[in-house]
C-alpha atoms as a PDB file:
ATOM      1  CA  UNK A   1       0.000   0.000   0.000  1.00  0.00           C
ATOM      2  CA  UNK A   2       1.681   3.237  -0.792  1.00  0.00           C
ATOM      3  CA  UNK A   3       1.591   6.276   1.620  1.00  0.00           C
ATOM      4  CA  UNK A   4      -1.614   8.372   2.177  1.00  0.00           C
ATOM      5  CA  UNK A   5      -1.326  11.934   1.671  1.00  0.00           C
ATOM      6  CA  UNK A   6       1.107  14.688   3.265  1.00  0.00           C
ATOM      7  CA  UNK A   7      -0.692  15.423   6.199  1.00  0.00           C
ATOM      8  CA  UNK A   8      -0.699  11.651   7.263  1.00  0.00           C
ATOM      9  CA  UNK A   9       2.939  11.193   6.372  1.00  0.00           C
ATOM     10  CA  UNK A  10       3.969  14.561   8.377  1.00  0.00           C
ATOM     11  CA  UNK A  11       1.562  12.866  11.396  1.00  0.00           C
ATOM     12  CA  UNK A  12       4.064   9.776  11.030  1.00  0.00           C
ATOM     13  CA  UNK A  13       6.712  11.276  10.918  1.00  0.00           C
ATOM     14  CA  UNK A  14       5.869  13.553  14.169  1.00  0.00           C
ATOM     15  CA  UNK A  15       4.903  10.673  15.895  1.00  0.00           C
ATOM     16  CA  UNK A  16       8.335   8.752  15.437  1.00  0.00           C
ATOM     17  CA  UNK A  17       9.984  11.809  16.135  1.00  0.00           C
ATOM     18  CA  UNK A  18       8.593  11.885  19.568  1.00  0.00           C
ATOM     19  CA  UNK A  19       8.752   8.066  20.290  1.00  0.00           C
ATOM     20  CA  UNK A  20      12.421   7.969  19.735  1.00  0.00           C
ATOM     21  CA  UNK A  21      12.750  10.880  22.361  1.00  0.00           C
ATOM     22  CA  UNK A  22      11.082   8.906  24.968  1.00  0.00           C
ATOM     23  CA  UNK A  23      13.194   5.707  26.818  1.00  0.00           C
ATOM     24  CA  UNK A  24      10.793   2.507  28.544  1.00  0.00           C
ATOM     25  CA  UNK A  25      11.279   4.141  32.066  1.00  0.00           C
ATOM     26  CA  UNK A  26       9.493   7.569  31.297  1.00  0.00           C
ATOM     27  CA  UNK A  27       6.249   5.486  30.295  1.00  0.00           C
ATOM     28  CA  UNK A  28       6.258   2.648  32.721  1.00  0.00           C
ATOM     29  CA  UNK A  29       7.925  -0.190  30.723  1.00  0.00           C
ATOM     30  CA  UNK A  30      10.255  -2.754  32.415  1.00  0.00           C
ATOM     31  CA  UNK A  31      12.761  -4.000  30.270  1.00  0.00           C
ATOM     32  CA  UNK A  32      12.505  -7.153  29.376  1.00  0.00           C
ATOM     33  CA  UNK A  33      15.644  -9.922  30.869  1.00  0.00           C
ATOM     34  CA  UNK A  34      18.081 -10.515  28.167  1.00  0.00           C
ATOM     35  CA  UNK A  35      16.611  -7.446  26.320  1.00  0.00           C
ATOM     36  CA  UNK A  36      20.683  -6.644  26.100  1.00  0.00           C
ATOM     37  CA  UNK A  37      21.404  -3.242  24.556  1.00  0.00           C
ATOM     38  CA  UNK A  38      18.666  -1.439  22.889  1.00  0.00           C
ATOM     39  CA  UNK A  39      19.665  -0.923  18.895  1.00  0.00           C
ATOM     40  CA  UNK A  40      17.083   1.904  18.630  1.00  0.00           C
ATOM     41  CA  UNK A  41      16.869   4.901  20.191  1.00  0.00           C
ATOM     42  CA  UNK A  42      13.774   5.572  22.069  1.00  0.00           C
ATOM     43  CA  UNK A  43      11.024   2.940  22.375  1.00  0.00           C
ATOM     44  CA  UNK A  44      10.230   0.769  19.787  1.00  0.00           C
ATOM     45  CA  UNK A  45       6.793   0.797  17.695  1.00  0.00           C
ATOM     46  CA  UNK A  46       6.024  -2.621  19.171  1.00  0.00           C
ATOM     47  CA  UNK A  47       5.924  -0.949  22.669  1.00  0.00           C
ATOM     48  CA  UNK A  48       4.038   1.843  21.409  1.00  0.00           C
ATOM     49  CA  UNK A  49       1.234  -0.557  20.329  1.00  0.00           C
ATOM     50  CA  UNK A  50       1.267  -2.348  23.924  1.00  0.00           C
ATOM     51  CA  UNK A  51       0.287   1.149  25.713  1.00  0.00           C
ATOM     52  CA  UNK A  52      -2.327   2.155  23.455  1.00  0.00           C
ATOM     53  CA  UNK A  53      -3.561  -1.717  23.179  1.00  0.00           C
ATOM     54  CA  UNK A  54      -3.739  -1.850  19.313  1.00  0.00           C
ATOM     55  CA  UNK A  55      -1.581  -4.034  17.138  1.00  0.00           C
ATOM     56  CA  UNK A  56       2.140  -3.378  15.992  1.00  0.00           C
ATOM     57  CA  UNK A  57       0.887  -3.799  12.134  1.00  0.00           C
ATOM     58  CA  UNK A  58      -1.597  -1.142  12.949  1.00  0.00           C
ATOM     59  CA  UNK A  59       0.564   1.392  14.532  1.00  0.00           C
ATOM     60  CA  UNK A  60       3.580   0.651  11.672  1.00  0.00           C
ATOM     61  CA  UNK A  61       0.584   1.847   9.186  1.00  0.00           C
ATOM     62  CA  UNK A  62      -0.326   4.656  11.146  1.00  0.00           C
ATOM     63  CA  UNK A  63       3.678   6.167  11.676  1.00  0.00           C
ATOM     64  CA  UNK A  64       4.283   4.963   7.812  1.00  0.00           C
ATOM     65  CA  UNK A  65       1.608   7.490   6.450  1.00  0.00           C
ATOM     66  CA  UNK A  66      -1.052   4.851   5.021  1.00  0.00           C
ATOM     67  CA  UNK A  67      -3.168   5.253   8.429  1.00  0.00           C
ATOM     68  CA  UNK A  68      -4.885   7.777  10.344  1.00  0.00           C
ATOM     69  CA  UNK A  69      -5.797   6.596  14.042  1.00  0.00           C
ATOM     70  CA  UNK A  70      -9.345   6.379  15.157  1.00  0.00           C
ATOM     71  CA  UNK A  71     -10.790   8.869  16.995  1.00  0.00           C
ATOM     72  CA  UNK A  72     -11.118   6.326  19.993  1.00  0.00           C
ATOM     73  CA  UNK A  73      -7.042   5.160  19.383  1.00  0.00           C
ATOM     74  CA  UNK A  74      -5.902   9.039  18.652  1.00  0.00           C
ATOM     75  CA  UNK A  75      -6.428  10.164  22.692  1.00  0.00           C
ATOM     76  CA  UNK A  76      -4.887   6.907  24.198  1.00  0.00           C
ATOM     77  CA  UNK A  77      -1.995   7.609  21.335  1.00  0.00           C
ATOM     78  CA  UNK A  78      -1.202  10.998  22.524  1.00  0.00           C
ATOM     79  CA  UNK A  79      -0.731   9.862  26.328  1.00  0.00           C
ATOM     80  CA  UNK A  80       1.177   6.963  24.997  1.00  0.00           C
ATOM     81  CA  UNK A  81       3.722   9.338  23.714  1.00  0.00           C
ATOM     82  CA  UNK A  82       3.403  11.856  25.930  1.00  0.00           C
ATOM     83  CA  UNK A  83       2.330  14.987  24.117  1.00  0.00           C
ATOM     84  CA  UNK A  84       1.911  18.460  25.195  1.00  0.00           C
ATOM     85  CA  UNK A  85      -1.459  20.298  24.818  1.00  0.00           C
ATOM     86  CA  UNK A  86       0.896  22.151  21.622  1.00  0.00           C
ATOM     87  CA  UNK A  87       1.863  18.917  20.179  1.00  0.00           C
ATOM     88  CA  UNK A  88      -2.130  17.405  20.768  1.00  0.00           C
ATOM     89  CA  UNK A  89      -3.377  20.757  18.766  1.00  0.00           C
ATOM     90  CA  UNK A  90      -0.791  20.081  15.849  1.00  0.00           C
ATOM     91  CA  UNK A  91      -1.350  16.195  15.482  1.00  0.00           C
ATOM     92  CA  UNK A  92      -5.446  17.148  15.776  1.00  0.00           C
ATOM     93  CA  UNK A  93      -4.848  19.598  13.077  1.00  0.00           C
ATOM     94  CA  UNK A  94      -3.175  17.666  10.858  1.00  0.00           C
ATOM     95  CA  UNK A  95      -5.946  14.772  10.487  1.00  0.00           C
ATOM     96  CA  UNK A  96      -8.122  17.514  10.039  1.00  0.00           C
ATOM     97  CA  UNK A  97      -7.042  19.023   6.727  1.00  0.00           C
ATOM     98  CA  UNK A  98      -6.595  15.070   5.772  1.00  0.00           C
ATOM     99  CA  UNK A  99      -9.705  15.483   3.534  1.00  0.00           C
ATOM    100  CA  UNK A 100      -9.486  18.783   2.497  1.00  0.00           C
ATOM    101  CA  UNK A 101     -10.228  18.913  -1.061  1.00  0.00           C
ATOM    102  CA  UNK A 102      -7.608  20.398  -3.789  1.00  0.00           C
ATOM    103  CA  UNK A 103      -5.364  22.192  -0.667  1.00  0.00           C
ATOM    104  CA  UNK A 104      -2.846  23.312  -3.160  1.00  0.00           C
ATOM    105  CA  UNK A 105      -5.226  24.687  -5.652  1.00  0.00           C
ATOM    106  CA  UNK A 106      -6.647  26.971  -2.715  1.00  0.00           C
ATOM    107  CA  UNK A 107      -3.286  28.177  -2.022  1.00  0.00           C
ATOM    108  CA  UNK A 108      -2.246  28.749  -4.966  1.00  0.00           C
ATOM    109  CA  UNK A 109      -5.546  30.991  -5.447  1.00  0.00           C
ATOM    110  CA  UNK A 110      -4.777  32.756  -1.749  1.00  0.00           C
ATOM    111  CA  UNK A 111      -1.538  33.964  -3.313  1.00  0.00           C
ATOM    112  CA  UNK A 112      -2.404  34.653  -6.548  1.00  0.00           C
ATOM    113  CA  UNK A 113      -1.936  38.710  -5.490  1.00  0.00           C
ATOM    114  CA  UNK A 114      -0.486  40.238  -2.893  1.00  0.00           C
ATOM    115  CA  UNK A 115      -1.623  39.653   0.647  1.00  0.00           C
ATOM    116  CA  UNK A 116      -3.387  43.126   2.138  1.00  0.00           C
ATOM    117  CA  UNK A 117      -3.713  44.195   5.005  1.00  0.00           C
ATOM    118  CA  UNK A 118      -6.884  44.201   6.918  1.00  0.00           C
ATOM    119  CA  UNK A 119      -8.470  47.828   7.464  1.00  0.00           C
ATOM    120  CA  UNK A 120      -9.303  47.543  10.961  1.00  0.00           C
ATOM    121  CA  UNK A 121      -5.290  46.265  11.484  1.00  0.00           C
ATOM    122  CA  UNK A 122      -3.900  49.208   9.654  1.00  0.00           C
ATOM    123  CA  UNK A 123      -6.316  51.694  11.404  1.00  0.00           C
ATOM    124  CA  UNK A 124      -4.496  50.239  14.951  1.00  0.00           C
ATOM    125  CA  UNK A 125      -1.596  50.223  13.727  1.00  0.00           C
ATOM    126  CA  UNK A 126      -2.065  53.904  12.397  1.00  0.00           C
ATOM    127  CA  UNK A 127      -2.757  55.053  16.334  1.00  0.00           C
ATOM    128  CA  UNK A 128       0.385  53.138  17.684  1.00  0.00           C
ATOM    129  CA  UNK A 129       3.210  56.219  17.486  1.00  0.00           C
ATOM    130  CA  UNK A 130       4.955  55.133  21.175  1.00  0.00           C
ATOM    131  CA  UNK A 131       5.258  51.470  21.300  1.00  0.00           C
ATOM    132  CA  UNK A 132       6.651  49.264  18.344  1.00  0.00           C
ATOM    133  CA  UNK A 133       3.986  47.044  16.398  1.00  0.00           C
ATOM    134  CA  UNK A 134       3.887  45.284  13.180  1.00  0.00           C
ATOM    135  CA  UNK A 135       0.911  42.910  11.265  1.00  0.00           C
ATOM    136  CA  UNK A 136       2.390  39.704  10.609  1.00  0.00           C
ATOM    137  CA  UNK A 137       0.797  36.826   8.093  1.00  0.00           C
ATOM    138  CA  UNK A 138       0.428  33.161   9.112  1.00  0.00           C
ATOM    139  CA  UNK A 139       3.884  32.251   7.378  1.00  0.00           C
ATOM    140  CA  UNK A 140       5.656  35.213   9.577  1.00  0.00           C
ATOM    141  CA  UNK A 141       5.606  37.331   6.737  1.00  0.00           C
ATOM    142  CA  UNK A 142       5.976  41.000   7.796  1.00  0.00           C
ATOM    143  CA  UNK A 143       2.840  43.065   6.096  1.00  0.00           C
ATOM    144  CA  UNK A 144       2.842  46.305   7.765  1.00  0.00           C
ATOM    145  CA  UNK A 145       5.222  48.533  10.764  1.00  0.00           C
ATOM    146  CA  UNK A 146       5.272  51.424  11.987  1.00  0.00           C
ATOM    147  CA  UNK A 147       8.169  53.659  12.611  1.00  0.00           C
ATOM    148  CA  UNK A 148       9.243  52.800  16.387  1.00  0.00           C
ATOM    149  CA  UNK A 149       9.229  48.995  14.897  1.00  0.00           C
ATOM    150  CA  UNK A 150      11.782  49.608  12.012  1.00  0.00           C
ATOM    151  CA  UNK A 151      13.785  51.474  14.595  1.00  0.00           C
ATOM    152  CA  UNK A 152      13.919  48.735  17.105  1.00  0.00           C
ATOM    153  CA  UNK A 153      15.079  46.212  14.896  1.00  0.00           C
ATOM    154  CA  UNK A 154      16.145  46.841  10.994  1.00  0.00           C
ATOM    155  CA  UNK A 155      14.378  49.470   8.487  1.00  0.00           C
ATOM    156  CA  UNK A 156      11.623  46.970   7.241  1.00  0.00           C
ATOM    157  CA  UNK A 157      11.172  49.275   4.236  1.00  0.00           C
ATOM    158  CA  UNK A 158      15.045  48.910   2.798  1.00  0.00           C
ATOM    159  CA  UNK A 159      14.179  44.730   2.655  1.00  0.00           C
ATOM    160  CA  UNK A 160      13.026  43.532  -0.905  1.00  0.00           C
ATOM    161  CA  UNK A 161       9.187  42.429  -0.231  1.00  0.00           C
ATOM    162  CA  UNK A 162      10.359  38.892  -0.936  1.00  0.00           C
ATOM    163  CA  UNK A 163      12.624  39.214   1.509  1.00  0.00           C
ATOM    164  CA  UNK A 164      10.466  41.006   4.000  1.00  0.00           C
ATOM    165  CA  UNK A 165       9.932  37.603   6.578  1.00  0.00           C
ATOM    166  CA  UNK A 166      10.235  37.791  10.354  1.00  0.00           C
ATOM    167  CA  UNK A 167      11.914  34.565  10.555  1.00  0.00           C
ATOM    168  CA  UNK A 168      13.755  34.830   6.955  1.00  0.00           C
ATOM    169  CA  UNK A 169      15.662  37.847   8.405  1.00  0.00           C
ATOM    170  CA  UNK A 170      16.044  36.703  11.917  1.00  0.00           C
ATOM    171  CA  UNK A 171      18.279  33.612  10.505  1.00  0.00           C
ATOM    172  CA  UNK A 172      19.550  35.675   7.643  1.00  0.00           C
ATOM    173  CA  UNK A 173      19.872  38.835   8.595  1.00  0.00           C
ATOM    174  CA  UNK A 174      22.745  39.958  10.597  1.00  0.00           C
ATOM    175  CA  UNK A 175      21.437  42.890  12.358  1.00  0.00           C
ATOM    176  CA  UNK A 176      18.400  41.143  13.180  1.00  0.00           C
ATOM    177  CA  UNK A 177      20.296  38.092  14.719  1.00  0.00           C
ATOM    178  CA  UNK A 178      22.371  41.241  16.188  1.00  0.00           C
ATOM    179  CA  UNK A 179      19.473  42.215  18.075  1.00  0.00           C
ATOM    180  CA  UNK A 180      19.105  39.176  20.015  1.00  0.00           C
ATOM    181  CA  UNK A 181      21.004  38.359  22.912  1.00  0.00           C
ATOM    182  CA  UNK A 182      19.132  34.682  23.327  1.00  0.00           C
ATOM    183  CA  UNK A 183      19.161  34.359  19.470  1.00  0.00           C
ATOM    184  CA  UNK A 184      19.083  30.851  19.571  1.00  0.00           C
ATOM    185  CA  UNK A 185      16.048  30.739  21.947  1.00  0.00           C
ATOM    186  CA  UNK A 186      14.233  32.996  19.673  1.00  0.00           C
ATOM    187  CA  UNK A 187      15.025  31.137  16.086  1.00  0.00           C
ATOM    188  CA  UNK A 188      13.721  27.463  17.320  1.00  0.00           C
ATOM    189  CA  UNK A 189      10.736  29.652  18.514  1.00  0.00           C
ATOM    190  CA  UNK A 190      10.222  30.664  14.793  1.00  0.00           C
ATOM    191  CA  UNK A 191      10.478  27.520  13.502  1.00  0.00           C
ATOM    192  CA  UNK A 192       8.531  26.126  15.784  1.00  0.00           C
ATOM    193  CA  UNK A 193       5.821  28.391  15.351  1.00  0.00           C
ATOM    194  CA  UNK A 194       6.186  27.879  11.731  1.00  0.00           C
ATOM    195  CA  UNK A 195       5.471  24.293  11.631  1.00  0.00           C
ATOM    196  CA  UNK A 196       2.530  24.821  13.702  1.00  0.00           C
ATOM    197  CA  UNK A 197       1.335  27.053  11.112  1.00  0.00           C
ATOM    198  CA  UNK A 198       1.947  24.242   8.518  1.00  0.00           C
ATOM    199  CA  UNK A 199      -0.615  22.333  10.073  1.00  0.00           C
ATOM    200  CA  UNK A 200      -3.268  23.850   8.793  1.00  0.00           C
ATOM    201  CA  UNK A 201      -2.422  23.677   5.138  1.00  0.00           C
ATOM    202  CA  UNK A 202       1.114  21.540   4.564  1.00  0.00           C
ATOM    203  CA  UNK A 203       1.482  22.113   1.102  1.00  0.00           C
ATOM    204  CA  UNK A 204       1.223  25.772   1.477  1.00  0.00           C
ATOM    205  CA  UNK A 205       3.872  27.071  -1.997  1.00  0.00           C
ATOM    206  CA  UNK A 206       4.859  30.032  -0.176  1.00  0.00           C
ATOM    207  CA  UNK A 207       5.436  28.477   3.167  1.00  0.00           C
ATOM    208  CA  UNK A 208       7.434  25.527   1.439  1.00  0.00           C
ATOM    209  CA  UNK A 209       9.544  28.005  -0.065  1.00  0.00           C
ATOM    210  CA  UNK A 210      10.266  29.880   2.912  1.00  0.00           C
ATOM    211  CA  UNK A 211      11.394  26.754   4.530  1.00  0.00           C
ATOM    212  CA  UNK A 212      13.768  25.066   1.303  1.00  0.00           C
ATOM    213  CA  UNK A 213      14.870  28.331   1.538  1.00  0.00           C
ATOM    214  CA  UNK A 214      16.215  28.266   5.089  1.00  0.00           C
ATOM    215  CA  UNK A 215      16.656  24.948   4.713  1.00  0.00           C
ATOM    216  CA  UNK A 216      19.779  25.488   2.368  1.00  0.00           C
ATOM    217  CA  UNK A 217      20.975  28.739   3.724  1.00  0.00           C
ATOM    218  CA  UNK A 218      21.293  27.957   7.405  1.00  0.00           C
ATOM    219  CA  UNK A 219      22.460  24.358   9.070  1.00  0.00           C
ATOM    220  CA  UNK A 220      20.671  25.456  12.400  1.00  0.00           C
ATOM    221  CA  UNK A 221      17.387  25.815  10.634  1.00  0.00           C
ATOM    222  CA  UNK A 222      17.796  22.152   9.111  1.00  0.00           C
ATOM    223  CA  UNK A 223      18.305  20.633  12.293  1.00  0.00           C
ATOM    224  CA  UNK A 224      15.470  22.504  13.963  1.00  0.00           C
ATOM    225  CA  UNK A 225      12.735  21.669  11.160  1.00  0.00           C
ATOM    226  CA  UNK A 226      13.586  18.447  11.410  1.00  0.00           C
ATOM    227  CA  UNK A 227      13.219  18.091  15.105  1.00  0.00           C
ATOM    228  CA  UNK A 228       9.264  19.014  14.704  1.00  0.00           C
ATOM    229  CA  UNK A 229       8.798  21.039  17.853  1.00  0.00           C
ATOM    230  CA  UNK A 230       5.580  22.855  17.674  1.00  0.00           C
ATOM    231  CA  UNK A 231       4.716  26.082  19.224  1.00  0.00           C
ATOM    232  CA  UNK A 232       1.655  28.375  19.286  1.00  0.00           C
ATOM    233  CA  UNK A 233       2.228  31.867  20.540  1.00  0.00           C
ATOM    234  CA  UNK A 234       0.393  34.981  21.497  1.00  0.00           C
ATOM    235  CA  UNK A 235       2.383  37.051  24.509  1.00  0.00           C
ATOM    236  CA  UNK A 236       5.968  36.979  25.640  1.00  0.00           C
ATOM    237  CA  UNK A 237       9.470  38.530  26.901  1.00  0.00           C
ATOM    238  CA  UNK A 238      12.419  39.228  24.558  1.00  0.00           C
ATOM    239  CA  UNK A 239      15.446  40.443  25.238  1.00  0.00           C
ATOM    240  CA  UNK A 240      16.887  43.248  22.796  1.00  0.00           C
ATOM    241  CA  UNK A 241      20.381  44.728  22.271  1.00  0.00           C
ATOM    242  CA  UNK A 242      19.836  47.634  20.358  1.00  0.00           C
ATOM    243  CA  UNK A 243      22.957  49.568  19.193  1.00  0.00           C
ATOM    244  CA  UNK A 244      21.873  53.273  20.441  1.00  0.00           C
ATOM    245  CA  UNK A 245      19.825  53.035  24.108  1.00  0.00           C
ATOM    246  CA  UNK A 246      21.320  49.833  25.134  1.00  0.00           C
ATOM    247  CA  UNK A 247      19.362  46.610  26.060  1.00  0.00           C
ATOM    248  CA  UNK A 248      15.816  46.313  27.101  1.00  0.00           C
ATOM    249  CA  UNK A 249      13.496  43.672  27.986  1.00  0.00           C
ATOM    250  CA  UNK A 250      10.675  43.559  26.254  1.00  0.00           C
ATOM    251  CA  UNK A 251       7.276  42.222  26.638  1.00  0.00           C
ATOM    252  CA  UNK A 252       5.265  41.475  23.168  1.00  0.00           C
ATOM    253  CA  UNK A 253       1.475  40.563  22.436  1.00  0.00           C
ATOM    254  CA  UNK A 254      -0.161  39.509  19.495  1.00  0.00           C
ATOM    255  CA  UNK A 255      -3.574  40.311  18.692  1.00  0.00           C
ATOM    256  CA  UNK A 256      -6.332  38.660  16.261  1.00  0.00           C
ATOM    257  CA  UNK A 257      -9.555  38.996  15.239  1.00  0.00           C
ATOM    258  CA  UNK A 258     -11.595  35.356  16.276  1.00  0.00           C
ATOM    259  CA  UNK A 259     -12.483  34.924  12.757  1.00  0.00           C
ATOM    260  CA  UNK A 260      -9.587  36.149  10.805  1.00  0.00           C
ATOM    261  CA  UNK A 261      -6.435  34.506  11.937  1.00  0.00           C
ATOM    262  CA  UNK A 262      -4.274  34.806   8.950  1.00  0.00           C
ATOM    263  CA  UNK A 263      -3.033  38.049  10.162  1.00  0.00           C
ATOM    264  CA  UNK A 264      -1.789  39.342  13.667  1.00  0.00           C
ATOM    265  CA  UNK A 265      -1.295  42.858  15.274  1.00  0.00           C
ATOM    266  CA  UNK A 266       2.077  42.448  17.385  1.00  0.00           C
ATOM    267  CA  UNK A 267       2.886  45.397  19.904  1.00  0.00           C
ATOM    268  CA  UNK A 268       6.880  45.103  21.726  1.00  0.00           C
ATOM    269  CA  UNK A 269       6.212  47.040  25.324  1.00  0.00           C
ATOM    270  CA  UNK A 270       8.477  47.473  28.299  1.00  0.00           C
ATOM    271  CA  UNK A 271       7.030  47.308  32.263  1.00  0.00           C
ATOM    272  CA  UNK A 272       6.466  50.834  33.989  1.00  0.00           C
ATOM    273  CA  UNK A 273       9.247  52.674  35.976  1.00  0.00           C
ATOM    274  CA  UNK A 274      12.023  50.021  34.550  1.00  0.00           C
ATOM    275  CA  UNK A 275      15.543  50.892  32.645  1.00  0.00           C
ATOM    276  CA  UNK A 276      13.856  48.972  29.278  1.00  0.00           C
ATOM    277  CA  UNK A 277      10.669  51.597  29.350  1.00  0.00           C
ATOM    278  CA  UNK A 278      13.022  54.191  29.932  1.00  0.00           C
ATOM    279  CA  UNK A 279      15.356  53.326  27.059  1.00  0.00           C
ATOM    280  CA  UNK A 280      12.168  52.294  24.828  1.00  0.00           C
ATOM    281  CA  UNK A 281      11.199  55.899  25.405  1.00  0.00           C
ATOM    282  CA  UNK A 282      14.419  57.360  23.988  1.00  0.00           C
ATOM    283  CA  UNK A 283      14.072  55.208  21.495  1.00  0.00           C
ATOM    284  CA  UNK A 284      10.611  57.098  20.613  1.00  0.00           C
ATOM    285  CA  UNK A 285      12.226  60.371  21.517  1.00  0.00           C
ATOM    286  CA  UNK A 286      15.103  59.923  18.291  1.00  0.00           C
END
C-alpha cells in the first residue's frame, strides 16, 4: 500500500519523532531480561502498540503514512507518547485538513496577489506612534510597521518584499540576529511556530519556499525543522540589544480577530518605571 497523503505522512513522521525521544522508564515499561542493549533509540513501535492496546501492524501503518488513528485510538496515542497540549493541537490539526479537497489549488488561489492588510489592522496600527507594532501573516511574513518597529530592529522598508519575513531575516539577517542576545532561543521559537502554522495547510507554496529556503541557507534551521517542535504563541518577553539606548526587555502581544487569523497585530512594550521603558522611550524620543 503506498503512503496516504502529506498530512498523514507529516503525522508519522511527528509521531516517530517523539517516540524515539522517549526511553521505557518515562512510560512505565520494564525491560525485558536478556533485552541486552537497545539498537534503537527511544522505544520501539512494538511498545508503542502495547500502551495504546492496538496491534504493531496497525501502529507501523499509522507512523508509515497509510493510516490515520481512530478517533477512539488518537487520545490513548497521545498519552502513549506523551504529548503536550501544543503537540495534541498540531497532530489534531493535521488529520483535520486530511480530507481537504484540492489544498494546493486553494493556495495557490490565496496567493495569486499580494496579501493586504486588513483595514481595521492598519487603522491600529495607524494610532500606535509610542510602542513598536507590526501585522504579521500566518507564514511570519511581515505586512505592515510602523516607525518605532523599524527602529527597534532593521528598516523593514530597505528589505526587498520577498525578503520582508520575520523569521527569513532573523536567521539571515545579521542585524536582526544582532538584536538578540538569546538568538538561539528565539530562532527554534520561529520555527517552531512555523510548523505549527503548517498544520493547517502543509502544502502551502509560499510556506514551502520559505522553509527550502532556510533549509539550504542555514544548518541550524535544518536541524530545527527536522526536530518538529511545535509552538503556538500569542504574549511573551524578549530580550533586545539595540545599538543606540542599550538593552531592554521587552514584553510582546499579538492580537487577532476570532475569525480572521491569517493576520496578527504584534505590539513590543516594556514594564512601567524600569531601565527597558526608559530606554524604549528614547528610542521614541530619536
Amino acid at each position: 500500500m503506498s503512503p496516504g497523503p502529506v498530512e498523514l505522512r507529516e503525522l508519522g513522521q511527528f509521531l516517530r519523532t517523539r517516540r524515539e525521544e522517549l526511553q521505557p522508564d518515562h512510560v512505565g515499561l520494564v525491560p525485558r531480561i536478556g533485552d541486552g542493549r537497545r539498537r534503537v533509540s527511544g522505544l520501539r513501535r512494538e511498545e508503542v502498540a502495547q500502551l495504546v492496546s492496538i496491534s504493531t501492524d496497525y501502529y507501523i501503518r499509522i507512523e508509515q503514512g497509510r493510516l490515520a488513528p481512530s478517533d477512539s485510538i488518537l487520545p490513548a496515542l497521545e498519552r502513549a507518547l506523551r504529548l503536550s497540549d501544543e503537540q495534541r493541537d498540531y497532530v489534531r490539526t493535521l488529520l483535520r485538513t486530511v480530507n481537504t479537497v484540492d489544498t494546493t489549488a486553494a493556495s495557490r488561489r490565496r496567493r495569486s496577489h499580494p496579501v493586504a492588510v486588513r483595514p481595521q489592522l492598519r487603522r491600529l496600527l495607524a494610532r500606535l506612534d509610542d510602542v513598536p507594532a507590526m501585522v504579521l501573516g500566518s507564514e511570519l511574513d511581515i505586512l505592515a510597521w510602523n516607525d518605532l518597529a523599524s527602529a527597534l530592529l532593521i528598516d523593514f522598508s530597505t528589505v526587498p518584499r520577498r525578503d520582508r519575513n520575520y523569521a527569513r531575516l532573523v536567521f539571515t539577517d545579521d542585524t536582526m540576529r544582532g538584536r538578540y542576545p538569546d538568538w538561539e532561543q528565539v530562532a527554534r521559537t520561529c520555527v517552531a511556530v512555523l510548523r505549527m502554522n503548517a498544520a493547517e495547510d502543509p502544502t502551502n507554496p509560499e510556506l514551502s519556499r520559505l522553509v527550502g529556503d532556510l533549509s539550504i541557507g542555514s544548518a541550524e534551521f535544518r536541524q530545527w525543522w527536522a526536530e518538529r517542535r511545535v509552538a503556538h504563541l500569542n504574549f511573551g518577553v524578549k530580550r533586545i540589544r539595540h545599538p543606540q539606548v542599550g538593552e531592554m526587555s521587552l514584553n510582546w502581544d499579538g492580537f487577532q480577530q476570532a475569525t480572521h487569523l491569517d493576520q496578527q497585530l504584534v505590539m513590543w512594550s516594556a514594564d512601567p518605571d524600569t531601565d527597558s521603558a526608559a530606554r524604549l522611550d528614547a528610542l521614541h524620543r530619536m
